[in-house]
C-alpha atoms as a PDB file:
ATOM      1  CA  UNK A   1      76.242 -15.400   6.251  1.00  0.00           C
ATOM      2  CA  UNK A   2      73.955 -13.483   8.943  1.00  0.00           C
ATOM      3  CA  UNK A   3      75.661 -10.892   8.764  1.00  0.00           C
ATOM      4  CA  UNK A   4      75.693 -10.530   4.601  1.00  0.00           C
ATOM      5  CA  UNK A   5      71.642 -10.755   4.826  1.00  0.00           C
ATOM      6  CA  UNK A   6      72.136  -8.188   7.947  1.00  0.00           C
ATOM      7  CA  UNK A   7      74.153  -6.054   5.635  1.00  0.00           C
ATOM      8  CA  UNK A   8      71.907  -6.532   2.632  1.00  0.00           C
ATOM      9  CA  UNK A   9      68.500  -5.784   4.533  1.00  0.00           C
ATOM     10  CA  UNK A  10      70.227  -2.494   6.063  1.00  0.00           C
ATOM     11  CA  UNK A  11      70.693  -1.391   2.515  1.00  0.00           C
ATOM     12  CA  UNK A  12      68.203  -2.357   0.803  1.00  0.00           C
ATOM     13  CA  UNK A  13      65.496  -3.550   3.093  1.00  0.00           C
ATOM     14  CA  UNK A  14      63.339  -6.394   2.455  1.00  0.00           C
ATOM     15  CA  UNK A  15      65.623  -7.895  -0.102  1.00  0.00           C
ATOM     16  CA  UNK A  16      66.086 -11.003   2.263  1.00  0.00           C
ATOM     17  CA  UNK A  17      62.375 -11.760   1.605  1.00  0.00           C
ATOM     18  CA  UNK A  18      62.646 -11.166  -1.954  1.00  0.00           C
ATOM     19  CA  UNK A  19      65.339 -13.781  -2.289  1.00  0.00           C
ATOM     20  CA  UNK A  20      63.074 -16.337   0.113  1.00  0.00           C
ATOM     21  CA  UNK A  21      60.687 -15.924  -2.500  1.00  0.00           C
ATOM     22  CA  UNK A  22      62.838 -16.079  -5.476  1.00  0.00           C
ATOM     23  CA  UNK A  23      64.157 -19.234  -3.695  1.00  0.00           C
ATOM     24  CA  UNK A  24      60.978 -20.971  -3.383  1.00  0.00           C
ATOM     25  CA  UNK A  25      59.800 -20.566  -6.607  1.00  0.00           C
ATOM     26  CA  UNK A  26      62.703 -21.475  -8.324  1.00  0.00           C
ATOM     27  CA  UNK A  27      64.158 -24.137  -5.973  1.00  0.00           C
ATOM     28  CA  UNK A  28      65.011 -26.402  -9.137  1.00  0.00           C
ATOM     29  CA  UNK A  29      67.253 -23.841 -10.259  1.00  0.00           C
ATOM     30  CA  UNK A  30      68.849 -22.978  -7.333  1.00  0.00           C
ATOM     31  CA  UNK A  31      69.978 -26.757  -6.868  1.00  0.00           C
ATOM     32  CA  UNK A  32      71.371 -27.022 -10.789  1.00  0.00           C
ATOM     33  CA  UNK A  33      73.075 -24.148 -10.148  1.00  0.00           C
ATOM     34  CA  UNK A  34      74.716 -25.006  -7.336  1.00  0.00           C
ATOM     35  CA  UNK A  35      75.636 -27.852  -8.631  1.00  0.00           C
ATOM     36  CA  UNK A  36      77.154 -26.750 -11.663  1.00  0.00           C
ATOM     37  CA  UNK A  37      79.370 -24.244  -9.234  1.00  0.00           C
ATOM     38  CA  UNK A  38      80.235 -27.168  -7.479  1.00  0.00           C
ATOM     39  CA  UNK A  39      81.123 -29.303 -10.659  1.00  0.00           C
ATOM     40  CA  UNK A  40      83.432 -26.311 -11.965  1.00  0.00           C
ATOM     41  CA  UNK A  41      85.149 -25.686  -8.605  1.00  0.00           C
ATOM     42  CA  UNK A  42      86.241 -29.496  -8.298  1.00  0.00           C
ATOM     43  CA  UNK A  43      87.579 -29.594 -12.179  1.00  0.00           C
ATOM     44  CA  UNK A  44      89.548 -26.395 -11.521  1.00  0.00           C
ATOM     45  CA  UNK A  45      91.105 -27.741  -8.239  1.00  0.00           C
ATOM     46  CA  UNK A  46      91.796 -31.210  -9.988  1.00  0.00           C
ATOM     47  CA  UNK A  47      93.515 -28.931 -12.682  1.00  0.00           C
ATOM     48  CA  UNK A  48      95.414 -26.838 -10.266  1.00  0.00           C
ATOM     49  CA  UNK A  49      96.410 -30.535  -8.489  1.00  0.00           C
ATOM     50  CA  UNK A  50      98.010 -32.293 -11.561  1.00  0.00           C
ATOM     51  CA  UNK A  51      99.900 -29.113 -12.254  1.00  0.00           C
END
């Protein structure tokens, strides 16, 4: 993951701060999100299982 954000900063620098921020204000978000990834990676591997 370091070295995405060291990747990412080289490009475009100061984008790791700007996604801090966008982090902290919308923490809420971030965790629905995450768990609606979650939620639709289980179903598709229970779907992939039963096949």
């Amino acid at each position: 993951m370091s070295d995405i954000a060291s990747h990412a900063e080289k490009t475009q620098p100061g984008i790791v701060d700007e996604v801090g921020r966008f982090y902290a204000q919308h923490a809420g978000l971030i965790k629905v999100l995450g768990g609606a990834a979650l939620a639709v990676t289980l179903s598709k591997m229970k779907e992939n299982a039963t096949r």
